[in-house]
Protein backbone atom coordinates (compact mmCIF):
# COMPACT_ATOMS: atom_id res chain seq x y z
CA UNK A 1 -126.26 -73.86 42.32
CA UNK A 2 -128.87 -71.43 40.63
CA UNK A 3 -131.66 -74.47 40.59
CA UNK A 4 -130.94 -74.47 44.08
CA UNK A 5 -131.11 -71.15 44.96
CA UNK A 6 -134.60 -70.76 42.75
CA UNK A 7 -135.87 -73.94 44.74
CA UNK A 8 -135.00 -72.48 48.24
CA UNK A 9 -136.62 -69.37 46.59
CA UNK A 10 -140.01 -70.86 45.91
CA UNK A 11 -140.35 -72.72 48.89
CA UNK A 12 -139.72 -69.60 51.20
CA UNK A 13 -142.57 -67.81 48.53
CA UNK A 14 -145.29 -70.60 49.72
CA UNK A 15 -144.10 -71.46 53.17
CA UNK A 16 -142.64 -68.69 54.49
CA UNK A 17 -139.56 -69.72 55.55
CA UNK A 18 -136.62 -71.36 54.15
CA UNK A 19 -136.59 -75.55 54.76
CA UNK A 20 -134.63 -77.01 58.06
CA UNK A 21 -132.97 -79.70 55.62
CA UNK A 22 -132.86 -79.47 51.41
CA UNK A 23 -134.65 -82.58 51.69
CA UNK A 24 -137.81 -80.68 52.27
CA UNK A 25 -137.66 -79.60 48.75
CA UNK A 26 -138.35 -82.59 47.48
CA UNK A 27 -140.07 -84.32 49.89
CA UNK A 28 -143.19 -83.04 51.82
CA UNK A 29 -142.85 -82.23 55.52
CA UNK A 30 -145.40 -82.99 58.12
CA UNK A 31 -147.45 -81.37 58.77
CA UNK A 32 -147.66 -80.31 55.03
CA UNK A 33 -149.01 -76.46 55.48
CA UNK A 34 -148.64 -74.24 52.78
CA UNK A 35 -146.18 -76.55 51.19
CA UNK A 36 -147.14 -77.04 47.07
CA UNK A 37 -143.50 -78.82 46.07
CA UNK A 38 -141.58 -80.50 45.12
CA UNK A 39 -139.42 -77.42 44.64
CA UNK A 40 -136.98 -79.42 42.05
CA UNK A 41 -136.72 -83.33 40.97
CA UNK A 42 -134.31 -84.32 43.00
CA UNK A 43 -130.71 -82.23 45.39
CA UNK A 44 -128.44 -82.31 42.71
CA UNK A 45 -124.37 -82.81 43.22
CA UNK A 46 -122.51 -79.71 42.88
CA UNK A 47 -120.08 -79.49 39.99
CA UNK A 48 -117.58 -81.38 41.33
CA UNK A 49 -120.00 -84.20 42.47
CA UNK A 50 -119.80 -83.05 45.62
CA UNK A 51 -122.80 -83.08 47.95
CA UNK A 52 -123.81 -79.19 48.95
CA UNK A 53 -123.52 -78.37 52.39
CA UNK A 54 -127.06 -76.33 53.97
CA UNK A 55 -127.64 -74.60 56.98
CA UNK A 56 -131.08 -72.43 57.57
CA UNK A 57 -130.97 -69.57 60.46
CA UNK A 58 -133.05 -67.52 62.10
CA UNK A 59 -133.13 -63.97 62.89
CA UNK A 60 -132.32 -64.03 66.74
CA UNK A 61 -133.17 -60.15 66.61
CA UNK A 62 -136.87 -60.43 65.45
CA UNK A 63 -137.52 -64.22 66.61
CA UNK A 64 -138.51 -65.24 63.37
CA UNK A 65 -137.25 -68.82 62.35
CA UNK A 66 -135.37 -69.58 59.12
CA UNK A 67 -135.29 -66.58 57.92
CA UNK A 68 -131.42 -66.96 56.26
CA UNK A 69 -129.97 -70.09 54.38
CA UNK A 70 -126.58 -70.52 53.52
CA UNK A 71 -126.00 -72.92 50.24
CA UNK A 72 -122.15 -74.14 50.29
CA UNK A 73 -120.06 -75.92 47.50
CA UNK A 74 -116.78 -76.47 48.67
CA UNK A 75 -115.27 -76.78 45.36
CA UNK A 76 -112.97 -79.59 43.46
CA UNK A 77 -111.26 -80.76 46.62
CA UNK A 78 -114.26 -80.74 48.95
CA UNK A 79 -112.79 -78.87 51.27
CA UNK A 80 -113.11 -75.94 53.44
CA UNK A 81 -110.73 -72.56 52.07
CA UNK A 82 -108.18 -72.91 48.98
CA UNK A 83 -108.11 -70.94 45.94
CA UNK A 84 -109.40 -71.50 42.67
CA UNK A 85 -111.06 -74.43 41.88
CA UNK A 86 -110.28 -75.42 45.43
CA UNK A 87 -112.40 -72.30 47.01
CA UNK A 88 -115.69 -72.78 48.30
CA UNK A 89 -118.59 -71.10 46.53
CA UNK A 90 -120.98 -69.79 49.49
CA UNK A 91 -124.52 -68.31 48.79
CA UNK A 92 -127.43 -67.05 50.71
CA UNK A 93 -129.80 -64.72 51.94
């Protein structure tokens, strides 16, 4: 989850927002703009070998668009809630 959360890092550094899909981390969006990736080799599983969930938001207050990402693994079970090794891990900006 760190890689991740450096990738999503760099790319908002050169492009000024965070990406609509984690896809555009690896692969370059048209048009290309300031985009200088890819951000990492390939969207890893999470620990579980579970694919991470992704959602990018933006600030309805200023206008500005994805300005906020949230990164979600749901854990062992791959499910929302639970405890443990059955939580979810949720990160963002």
């Amino acid at each position: 989850m760190k890689n991740m959360e450096s990738a999503l890092a760099f790319y908002y550094s050169d492009v000024g927002r965070f990406p609509t899909s984690l896809d555009e981390l690896v692969i370059e969006p048209s048009p290309k703009g300031s985009w200088s990736g890819p951000y990492i080799e390939n969207i890893p599983l999470d620990g579980w070998n579970n694919e991470f969930e992704y959602g990018s938001y933006k600030d309805i207050k200023n206008k500005e668009k994805f300005k906020y990402f949230e990164l979600i693994s749901y854990g062992e079970v791959g499910l929302e809630g639970g405890e443990g090794y059955e939580e979810e891990i949720v990160k963002g900006k």
